[in-house]
Structure formats: C-alpha cells, structure tokens
N, C-alpha and C. Protein backbone atom coordinates (compact mmCIF):
# COMPACT_ATOMS: atom_id res chain seq x y z
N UNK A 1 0.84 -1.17 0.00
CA UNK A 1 0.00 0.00 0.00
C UNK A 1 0.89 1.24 0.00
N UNK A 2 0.36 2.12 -0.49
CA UNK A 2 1.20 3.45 -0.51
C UNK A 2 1.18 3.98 0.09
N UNK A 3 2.36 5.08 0.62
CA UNK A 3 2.45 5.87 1.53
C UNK A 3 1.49 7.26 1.92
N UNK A 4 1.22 7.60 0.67
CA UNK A 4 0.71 8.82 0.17
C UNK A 4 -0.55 8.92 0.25
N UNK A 5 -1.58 9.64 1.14
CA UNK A 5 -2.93 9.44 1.42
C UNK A 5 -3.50 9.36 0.31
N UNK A 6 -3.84 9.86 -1.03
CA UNK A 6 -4.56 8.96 -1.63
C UNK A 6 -4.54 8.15 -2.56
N UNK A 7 -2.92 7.53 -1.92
CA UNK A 7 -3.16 5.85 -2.13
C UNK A 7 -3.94 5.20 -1.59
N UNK A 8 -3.87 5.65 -0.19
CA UNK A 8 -4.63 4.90 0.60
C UNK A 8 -5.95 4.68 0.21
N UNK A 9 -6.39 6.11 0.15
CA UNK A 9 -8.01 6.16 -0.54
C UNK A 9 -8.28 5.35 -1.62
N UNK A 10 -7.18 4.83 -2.43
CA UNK A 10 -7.31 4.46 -3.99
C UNK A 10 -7.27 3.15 -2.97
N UNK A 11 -6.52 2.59 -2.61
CA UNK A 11 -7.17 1.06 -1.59
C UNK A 11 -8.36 1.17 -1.49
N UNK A 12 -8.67 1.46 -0.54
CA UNK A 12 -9.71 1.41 0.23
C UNK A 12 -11.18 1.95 -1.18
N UNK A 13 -11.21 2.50 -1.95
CA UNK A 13 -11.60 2.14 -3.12
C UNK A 13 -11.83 1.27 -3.55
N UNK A 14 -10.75 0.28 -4.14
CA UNK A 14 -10.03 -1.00 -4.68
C UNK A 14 -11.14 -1.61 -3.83
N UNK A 15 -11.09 -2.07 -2.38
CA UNK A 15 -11.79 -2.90 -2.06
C UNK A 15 -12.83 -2.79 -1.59
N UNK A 16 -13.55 -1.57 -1.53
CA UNK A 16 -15.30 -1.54 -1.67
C UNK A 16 -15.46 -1.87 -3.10
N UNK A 17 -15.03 -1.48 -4.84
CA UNK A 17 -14.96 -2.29 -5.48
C UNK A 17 -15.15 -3.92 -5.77
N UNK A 18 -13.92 -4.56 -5.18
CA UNK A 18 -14.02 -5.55 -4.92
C UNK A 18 -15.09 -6.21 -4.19
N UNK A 19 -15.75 -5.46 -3.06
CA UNK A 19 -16.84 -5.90 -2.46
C UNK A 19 -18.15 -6.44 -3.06
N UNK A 20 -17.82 -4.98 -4.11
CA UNK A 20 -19.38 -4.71 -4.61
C UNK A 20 -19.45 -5.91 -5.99
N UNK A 21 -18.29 -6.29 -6.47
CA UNK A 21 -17.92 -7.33 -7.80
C UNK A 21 -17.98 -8.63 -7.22
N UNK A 22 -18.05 -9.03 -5.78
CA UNK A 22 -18.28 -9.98 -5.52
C UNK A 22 -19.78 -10.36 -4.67
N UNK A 23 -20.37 -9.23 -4.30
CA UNK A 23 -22.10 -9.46 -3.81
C UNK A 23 -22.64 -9.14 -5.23
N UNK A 24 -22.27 -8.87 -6.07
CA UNK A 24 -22.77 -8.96 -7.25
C UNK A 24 -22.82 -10.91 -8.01
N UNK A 25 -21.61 -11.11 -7.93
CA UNK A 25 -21.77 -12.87 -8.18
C UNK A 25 -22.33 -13.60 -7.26
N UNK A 26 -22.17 -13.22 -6.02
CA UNK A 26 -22.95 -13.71 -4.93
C UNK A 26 -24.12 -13.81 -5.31
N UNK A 27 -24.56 -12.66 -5.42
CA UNK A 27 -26.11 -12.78 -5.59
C UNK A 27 -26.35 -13.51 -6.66
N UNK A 28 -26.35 -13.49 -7.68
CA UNK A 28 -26.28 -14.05 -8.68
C UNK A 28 -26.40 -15.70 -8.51
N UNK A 29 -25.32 -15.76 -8.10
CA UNK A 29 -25.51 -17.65 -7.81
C UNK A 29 -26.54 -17.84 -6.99
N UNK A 30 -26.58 -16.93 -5.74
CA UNK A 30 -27.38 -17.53 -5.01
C UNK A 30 -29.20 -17.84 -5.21
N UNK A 31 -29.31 -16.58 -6.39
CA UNK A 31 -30.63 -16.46 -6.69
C UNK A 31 -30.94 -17.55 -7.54
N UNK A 32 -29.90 -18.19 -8.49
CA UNK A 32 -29.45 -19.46 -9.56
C UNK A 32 -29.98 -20.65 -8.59
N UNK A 33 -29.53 -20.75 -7.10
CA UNK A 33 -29.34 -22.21 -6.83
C UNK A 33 -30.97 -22.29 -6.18
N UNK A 34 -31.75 -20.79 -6.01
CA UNK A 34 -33.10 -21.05 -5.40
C UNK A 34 -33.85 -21.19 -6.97
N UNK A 35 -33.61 -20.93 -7.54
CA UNK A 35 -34.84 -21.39 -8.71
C UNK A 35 -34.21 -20.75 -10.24
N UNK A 36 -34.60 -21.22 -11.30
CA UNK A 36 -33.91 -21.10 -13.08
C UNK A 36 -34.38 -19.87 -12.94
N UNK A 37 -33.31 -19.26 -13.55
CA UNK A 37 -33.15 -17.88 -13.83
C UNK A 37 -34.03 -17.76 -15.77
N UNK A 38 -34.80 -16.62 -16.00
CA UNK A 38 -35.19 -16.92 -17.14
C UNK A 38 -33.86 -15.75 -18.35
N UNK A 39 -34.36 -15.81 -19.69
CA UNK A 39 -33.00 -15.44 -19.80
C UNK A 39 -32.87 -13.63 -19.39
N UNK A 40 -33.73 -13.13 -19.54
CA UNK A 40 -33.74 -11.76 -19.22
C UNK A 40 -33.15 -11.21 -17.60
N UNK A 41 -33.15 -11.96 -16.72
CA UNK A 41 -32.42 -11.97 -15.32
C UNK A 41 -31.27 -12.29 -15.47
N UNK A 42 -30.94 -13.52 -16.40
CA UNK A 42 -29.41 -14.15 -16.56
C UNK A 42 -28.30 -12.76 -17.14
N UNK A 43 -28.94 -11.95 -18.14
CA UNK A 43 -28.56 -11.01 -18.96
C UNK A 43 -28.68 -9.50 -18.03
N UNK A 44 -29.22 -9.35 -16.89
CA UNK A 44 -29.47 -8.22 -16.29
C UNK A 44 -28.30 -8.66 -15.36
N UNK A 45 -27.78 -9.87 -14.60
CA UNK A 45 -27.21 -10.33 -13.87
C UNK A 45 -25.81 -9.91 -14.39
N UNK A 46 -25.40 -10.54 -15.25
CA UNK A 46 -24.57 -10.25 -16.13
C UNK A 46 -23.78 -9.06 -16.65
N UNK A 47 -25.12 -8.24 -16.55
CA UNK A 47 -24.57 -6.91 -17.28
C UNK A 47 -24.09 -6.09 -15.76
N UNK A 48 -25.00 -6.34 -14.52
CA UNK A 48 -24.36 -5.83 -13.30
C UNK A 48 -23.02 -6.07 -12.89
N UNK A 49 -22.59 -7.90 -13.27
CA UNK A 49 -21.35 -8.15 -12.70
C UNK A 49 -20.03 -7.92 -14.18
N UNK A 50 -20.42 -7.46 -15.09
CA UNK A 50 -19.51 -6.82 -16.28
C UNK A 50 -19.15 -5.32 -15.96
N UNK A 51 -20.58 -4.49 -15.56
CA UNK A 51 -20.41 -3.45 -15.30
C UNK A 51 -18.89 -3.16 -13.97
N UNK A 52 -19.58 -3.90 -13.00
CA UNK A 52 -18.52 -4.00 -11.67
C UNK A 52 -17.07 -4.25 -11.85
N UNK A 53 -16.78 -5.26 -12.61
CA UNK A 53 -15.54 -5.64 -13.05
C UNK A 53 -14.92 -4.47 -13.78
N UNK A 54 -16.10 -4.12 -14.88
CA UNK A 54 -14.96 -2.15 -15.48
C UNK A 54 -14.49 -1.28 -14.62
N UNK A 55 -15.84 -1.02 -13.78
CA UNK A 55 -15.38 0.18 -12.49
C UNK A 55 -14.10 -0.57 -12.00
N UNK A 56 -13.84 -2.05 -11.59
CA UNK A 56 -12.32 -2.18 -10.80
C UNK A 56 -11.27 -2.18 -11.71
N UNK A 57 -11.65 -2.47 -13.23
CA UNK A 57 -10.45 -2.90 -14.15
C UNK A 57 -10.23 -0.46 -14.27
N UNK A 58 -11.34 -0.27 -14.34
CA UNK A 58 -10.66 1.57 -14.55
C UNK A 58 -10.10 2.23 -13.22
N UNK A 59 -10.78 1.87 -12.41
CA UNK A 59 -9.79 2.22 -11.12
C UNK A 59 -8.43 1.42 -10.88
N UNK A 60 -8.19 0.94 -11.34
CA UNK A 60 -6.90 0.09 -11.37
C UNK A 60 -6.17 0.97 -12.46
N UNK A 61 -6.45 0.93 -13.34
CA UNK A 61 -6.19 1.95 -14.76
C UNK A 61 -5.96 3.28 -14.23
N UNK A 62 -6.79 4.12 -13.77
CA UNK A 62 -6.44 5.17 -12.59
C UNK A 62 -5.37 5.56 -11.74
N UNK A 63 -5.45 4.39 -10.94
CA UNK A 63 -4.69 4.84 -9.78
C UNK A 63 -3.59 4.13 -9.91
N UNK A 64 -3.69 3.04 -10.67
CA UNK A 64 -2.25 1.90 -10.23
C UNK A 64 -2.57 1.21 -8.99
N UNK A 65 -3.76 0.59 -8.21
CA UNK A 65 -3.39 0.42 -6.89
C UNK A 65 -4.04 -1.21 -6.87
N UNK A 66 -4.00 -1.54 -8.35
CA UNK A 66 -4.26 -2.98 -7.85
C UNK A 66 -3.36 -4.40 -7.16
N UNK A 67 -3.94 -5.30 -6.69
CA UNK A 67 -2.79 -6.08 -6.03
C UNK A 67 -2.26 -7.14 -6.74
C-alpha cells in the first residue's frame, strides 16, 4: 500500500470495489441455486457483474493500486 494518502483512498476504493464485484456474483448464484433464472435476469445479472468488473479494471487503470 502506498504511503501517500490517496493511495490509501485508492485502496480502500479498490476494495469496496471488490466488495461490490463480488455481492454482485454472490447474488447471482445464489438467486441461480433457489430457482432457473429466465434469460432476461441471466442477462441483467450479467450486465451488473460486467459493469462491476470495469469500475475495478478503470480504477486500477487510474490509480495503479491494484494487487
């Protein structure tokens, strides 16, 4: 981690990011294993956890502060 406060911030970024890219698949499966997804949920699902992954792949692009 960097020395420089907003590295820090660019962390701590990084992993509410990360948070949010993984209750995004979370959910996702979990809503999968209670009952078939039809395809219009599969594709809304999808486009949430694509979206999430850009925001961390451009903040990474940004700041430099991935691990």
């Amino acid at each position: 981690m960097r020395g420089h406060s907003s590295g820090v911030l660019s962390c701590l970024e990084r992993e509410r990011l990360e948070e949010e890219l993984s209750e995004v698949r979370d959910r996702g499966r979990n809503v999968s294993r209670l009952r078939h997804l039809t395809r219009p949920e599969r594709m809304v699902l999808e486009e949430r956890e694509q979206a999430a992954r850009m925001r961390l792949r451009d903040h990474d692009a940004e700041h430099g502060c991935q691990r």
